[in-house]
PDB file of N, CA and C in Angstrom:
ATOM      1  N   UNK A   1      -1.813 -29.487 -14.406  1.00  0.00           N
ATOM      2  CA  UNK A   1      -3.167 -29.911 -14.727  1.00  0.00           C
ATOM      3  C   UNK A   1      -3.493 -29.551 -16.178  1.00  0.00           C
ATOM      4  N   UNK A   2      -4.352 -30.184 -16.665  1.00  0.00           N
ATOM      5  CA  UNK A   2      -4.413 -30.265 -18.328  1.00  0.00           C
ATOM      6  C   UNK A   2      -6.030 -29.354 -18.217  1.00  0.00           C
ATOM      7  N   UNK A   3      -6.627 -29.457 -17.593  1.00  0.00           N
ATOM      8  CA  UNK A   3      -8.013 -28.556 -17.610  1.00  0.00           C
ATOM      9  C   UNK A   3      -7.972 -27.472 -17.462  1.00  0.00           C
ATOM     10  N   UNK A   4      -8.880 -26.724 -18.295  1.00  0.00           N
ATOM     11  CA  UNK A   4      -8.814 -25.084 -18.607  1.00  0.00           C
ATOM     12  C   UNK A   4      -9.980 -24.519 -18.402  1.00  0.00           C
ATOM     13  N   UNK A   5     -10.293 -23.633 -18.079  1.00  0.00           N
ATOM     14  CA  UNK A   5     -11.821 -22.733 -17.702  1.00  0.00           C
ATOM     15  C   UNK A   5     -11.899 -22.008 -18.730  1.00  0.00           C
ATOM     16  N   UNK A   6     -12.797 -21.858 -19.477  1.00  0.00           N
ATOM     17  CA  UNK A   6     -13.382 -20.777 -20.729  1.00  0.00           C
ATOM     18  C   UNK A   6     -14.355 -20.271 -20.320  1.00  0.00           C
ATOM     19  N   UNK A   7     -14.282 -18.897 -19.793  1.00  0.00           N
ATOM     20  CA  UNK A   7     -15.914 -18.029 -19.356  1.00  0.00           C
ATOM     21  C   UNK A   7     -16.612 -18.032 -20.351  1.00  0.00           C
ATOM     22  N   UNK A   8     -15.951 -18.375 -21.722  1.00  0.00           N
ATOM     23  CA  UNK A   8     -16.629 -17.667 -23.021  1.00  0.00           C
ATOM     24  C   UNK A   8     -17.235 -18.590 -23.605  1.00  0.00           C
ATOM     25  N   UNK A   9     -17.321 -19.961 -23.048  1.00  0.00           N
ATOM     26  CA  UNK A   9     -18.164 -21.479 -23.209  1.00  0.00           C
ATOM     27  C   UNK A   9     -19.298 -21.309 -23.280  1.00  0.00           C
ATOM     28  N   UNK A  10     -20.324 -21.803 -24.000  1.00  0.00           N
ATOM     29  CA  UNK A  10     -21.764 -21.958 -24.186  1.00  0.00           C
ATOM     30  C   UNK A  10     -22.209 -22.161 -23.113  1.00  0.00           C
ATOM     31  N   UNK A  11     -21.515 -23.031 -22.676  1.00  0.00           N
ATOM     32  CA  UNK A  11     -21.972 -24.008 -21.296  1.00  0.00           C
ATOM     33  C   UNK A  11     -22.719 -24.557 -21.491  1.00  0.00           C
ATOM     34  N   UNK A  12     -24.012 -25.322 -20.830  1.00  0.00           N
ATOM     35  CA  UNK A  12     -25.053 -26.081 -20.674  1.00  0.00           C
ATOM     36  C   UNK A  12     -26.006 -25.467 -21.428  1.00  0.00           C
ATOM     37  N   UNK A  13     -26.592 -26.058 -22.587  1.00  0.00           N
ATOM     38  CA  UNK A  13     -28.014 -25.745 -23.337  1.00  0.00           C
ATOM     39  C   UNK A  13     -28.977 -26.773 -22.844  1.00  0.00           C
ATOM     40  N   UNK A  14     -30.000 -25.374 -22.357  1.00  0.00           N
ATOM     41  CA  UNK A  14     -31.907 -26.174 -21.563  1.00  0.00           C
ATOM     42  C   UNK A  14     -32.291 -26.660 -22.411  1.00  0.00           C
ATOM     43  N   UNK A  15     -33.003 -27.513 -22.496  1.00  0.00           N
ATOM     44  CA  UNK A  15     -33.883 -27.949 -23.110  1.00  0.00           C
ATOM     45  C   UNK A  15     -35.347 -27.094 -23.519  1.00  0.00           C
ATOM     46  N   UNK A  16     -35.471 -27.272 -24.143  1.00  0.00           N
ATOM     47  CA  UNK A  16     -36.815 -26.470 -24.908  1.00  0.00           C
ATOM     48  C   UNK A  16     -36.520 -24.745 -25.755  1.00  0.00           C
ATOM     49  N   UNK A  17     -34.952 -24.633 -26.038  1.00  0.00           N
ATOM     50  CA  UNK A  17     -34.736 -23.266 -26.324  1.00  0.00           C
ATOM     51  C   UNK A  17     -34.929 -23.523 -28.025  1.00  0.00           C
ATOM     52  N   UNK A  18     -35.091 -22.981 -28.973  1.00  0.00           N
ATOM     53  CA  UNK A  18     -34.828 -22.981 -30.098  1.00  0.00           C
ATOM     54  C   UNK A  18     -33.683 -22.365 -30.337  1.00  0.00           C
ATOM     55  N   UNK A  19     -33.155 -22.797 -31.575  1.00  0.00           N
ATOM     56  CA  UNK A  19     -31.807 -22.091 -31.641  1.00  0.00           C
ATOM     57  C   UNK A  19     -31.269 -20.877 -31.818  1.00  0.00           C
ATOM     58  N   UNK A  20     -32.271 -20.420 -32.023  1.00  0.00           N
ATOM     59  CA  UNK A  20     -32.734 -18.774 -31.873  1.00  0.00           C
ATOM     60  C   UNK A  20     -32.491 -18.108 -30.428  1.00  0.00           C
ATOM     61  N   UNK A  21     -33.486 -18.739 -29.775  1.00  0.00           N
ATOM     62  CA  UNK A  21     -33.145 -18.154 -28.437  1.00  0.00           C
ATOM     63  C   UNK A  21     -31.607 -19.014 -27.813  1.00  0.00           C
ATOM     64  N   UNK A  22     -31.418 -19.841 -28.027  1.00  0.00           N
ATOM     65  CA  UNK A  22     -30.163 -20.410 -27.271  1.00  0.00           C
ATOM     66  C   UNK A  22     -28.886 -19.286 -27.988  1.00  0.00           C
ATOM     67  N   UNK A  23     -28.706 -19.127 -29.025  1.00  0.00           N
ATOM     68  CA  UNK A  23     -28.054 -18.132 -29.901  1.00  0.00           C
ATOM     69  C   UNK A  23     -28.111 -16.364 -28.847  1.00  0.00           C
ATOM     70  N   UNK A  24     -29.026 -16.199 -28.777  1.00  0.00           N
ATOM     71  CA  UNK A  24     -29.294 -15.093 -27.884  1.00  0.00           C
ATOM     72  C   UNK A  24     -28.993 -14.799 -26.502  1.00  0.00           C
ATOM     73  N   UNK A  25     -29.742 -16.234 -26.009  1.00  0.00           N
ATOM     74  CA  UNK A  25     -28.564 -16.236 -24.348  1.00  0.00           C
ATOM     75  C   UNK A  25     -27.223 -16.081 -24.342  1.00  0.00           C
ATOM     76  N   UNK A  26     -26.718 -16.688 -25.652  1.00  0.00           N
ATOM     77  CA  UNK A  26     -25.178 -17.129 -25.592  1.00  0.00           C
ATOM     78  C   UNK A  26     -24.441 -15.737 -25.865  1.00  0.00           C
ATOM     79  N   UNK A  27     -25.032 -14.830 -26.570  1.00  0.00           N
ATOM     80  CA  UNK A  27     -24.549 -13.384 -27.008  1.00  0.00           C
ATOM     81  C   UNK A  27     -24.904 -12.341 -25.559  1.00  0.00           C
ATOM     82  N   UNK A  28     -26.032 -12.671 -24.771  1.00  0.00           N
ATOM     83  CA  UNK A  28     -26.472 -11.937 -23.606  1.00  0.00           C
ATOM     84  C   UNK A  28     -25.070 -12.329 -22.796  1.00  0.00           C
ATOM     85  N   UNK A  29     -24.665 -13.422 -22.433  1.00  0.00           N
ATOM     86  CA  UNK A  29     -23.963 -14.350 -21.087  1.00  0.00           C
ATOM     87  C   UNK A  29     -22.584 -13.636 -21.443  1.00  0.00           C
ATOM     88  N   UNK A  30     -22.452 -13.438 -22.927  1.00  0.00           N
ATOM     89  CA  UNK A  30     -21.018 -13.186 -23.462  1.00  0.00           C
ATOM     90  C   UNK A  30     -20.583 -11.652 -23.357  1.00  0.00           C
ATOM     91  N   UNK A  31     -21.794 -11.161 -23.818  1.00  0.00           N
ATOM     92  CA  UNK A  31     -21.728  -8.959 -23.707  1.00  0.00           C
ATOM     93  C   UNK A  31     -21.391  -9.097 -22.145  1.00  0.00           C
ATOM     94  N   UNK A  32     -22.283  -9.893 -21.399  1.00  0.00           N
ATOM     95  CA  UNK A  32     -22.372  -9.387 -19.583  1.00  0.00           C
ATOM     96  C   UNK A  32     -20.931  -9.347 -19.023  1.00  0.00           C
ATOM     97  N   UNK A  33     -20.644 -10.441 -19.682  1.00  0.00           N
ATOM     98  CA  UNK A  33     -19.213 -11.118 -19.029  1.00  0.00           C
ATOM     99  C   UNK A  33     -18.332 -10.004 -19.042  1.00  0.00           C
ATOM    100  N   UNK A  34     -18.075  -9.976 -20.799  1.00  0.00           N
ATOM    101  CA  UNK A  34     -16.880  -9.260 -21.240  1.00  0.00           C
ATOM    102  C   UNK A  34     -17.374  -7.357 -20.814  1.00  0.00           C
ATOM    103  N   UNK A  35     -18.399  -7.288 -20.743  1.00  0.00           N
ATOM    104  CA  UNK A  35     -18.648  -5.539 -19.980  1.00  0.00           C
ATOM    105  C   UNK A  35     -18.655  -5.465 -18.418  1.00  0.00           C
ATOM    106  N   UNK A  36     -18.663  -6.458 -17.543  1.00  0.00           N
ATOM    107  CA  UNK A  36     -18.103  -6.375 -16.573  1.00  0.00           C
ATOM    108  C   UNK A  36     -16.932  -6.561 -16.328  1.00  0.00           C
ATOM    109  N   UNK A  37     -15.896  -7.383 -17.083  1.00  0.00           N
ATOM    110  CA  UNK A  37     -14.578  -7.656 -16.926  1.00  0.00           C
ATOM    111  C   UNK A  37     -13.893  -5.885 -17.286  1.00  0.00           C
ATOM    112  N   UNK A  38     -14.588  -5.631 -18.299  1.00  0.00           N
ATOM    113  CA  UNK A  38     -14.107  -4.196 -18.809  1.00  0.00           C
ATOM    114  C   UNK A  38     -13.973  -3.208 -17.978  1.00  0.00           C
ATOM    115  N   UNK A  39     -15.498  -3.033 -17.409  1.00  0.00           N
ATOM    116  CA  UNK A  39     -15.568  -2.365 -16.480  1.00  0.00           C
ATOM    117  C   UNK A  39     -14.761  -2.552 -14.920  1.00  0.00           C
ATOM    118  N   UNK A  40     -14.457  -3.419 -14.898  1.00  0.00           N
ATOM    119  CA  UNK A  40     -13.656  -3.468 -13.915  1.00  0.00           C
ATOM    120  C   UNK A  40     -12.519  -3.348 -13.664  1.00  0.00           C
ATOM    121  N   UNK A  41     -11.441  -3.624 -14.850  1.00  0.00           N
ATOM    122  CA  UNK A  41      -9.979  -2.818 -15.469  1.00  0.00           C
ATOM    123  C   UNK A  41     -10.299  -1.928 -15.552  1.00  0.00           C
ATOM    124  N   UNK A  42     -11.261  -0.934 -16.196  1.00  0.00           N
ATOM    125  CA  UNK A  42     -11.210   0.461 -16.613  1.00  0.00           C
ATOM    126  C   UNK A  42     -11.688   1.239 -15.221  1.00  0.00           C
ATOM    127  N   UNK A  43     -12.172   0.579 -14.336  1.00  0.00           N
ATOM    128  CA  UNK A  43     -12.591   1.107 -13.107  1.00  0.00           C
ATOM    129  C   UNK A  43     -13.692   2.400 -13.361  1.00  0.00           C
ATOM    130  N   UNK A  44     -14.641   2.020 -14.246  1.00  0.00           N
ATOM    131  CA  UNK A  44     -15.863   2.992 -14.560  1.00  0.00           C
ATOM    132  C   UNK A  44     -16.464   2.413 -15.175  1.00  0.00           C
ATOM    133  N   UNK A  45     -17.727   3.089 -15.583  1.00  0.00           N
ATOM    134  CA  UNK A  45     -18.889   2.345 -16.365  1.00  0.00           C
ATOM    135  C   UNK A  45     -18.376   2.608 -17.944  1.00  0.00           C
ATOM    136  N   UNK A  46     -19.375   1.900 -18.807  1.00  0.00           N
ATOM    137  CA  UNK A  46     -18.732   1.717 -20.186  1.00  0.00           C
ATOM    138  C   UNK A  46     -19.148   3.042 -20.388  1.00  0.00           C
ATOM    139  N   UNK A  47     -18.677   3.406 -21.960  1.00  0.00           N
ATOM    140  CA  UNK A  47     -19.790   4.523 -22.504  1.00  0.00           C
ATOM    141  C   UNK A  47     -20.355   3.487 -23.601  1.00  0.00           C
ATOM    142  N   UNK A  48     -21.176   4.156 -23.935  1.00  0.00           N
ATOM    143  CA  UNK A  48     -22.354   3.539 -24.855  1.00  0.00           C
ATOM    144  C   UNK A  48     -21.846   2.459 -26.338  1.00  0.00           C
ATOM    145  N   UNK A  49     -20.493   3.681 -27.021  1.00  0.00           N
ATOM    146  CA  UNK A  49     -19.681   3.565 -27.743  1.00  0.00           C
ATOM    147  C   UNK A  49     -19.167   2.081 -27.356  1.00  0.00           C
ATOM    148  N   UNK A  50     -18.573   1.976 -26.350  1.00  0.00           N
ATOM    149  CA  UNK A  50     -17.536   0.943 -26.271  1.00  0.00           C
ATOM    150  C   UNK A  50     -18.638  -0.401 -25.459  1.00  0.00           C
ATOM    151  N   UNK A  51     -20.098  -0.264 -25.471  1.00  0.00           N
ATOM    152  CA  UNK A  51     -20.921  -0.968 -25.574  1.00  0.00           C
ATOM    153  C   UNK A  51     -21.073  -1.795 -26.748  1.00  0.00           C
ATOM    154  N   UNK A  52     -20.822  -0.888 -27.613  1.00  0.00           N
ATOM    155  CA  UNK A  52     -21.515  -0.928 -29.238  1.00  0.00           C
ATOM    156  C   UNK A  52     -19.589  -1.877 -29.597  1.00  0.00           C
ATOM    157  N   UNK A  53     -18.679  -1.588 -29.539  1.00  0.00           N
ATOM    158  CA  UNK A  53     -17.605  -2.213 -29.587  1.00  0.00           C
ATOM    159  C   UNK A  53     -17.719  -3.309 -29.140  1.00  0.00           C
ATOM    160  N   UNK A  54     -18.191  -3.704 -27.962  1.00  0.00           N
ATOM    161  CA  UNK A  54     -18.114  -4.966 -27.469  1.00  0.00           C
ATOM    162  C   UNK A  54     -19.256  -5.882 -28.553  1.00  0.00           C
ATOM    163  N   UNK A  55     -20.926  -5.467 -28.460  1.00  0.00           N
ATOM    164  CA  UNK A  55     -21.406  -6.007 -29.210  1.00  0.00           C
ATOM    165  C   UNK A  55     -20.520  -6.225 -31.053  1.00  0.00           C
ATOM    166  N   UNK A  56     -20.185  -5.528 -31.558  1.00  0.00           N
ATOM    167  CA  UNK A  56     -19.762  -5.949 -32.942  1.00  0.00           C
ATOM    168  C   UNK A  56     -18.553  -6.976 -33.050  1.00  0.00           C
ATOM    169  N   UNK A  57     -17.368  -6.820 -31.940  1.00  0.00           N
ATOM    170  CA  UNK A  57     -16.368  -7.826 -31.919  1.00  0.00           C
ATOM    171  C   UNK A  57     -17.472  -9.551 -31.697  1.00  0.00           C
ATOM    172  N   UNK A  58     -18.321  -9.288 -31.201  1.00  0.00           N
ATOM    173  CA  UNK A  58     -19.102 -11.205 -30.598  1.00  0.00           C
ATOM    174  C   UNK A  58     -20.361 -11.243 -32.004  1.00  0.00           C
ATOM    175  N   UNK A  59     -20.245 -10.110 -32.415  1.00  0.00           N
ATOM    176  CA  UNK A  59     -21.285 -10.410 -33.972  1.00  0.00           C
ATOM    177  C   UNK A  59     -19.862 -11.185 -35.004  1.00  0.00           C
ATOM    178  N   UNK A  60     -19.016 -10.947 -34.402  1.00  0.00           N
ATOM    179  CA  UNK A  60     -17.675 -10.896 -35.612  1.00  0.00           C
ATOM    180  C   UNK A  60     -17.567  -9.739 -36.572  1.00  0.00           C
ATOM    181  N   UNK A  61     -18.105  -9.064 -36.188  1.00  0.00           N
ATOM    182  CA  UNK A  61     -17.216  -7.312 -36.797  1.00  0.00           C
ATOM    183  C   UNK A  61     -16.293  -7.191 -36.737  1.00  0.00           C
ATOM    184  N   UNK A  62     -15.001  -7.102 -37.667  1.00  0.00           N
ATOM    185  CA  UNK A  62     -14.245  -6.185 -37.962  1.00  0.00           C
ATOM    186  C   UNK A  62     -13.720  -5.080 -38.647  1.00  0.00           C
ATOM    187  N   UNK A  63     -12.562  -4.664 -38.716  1.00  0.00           N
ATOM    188  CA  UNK A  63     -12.418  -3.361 -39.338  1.00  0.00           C
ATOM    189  C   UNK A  63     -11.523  -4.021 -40.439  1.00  0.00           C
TER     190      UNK A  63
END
């Protein structure tokens, strides 16, 4: 099969968001994802730190 699933897809934009807020869901949908996937390999909750890691890699932070 040639079709692929991307959790990390925008997906569907509502109508009436400005791009401001659509920008914001898309960074909320993306932290949730990737800190539960984390948390669930690491089999514990994040620490705060590797909160702050996740947010700067989806700002495009690097080192």
């Amino acid at each position: 099969m040639g079709n692929r699933l991307n959790p990390l897809d925008e997906g569907y934009r509502p109508g009436g968001l400005s791009d401001h807020e659509w920008a914001t869901t898309v960074v909320a949908r993306r932290r949730d994802l990737l800190g539960a996937l984390t948390e669930t390999v690491l089999d514990r909750p994040l620490a705060a730190l590797e909160h702050t890691a996740i947010d700067t890699a989806l700002a495009g932070g690097g080192a």
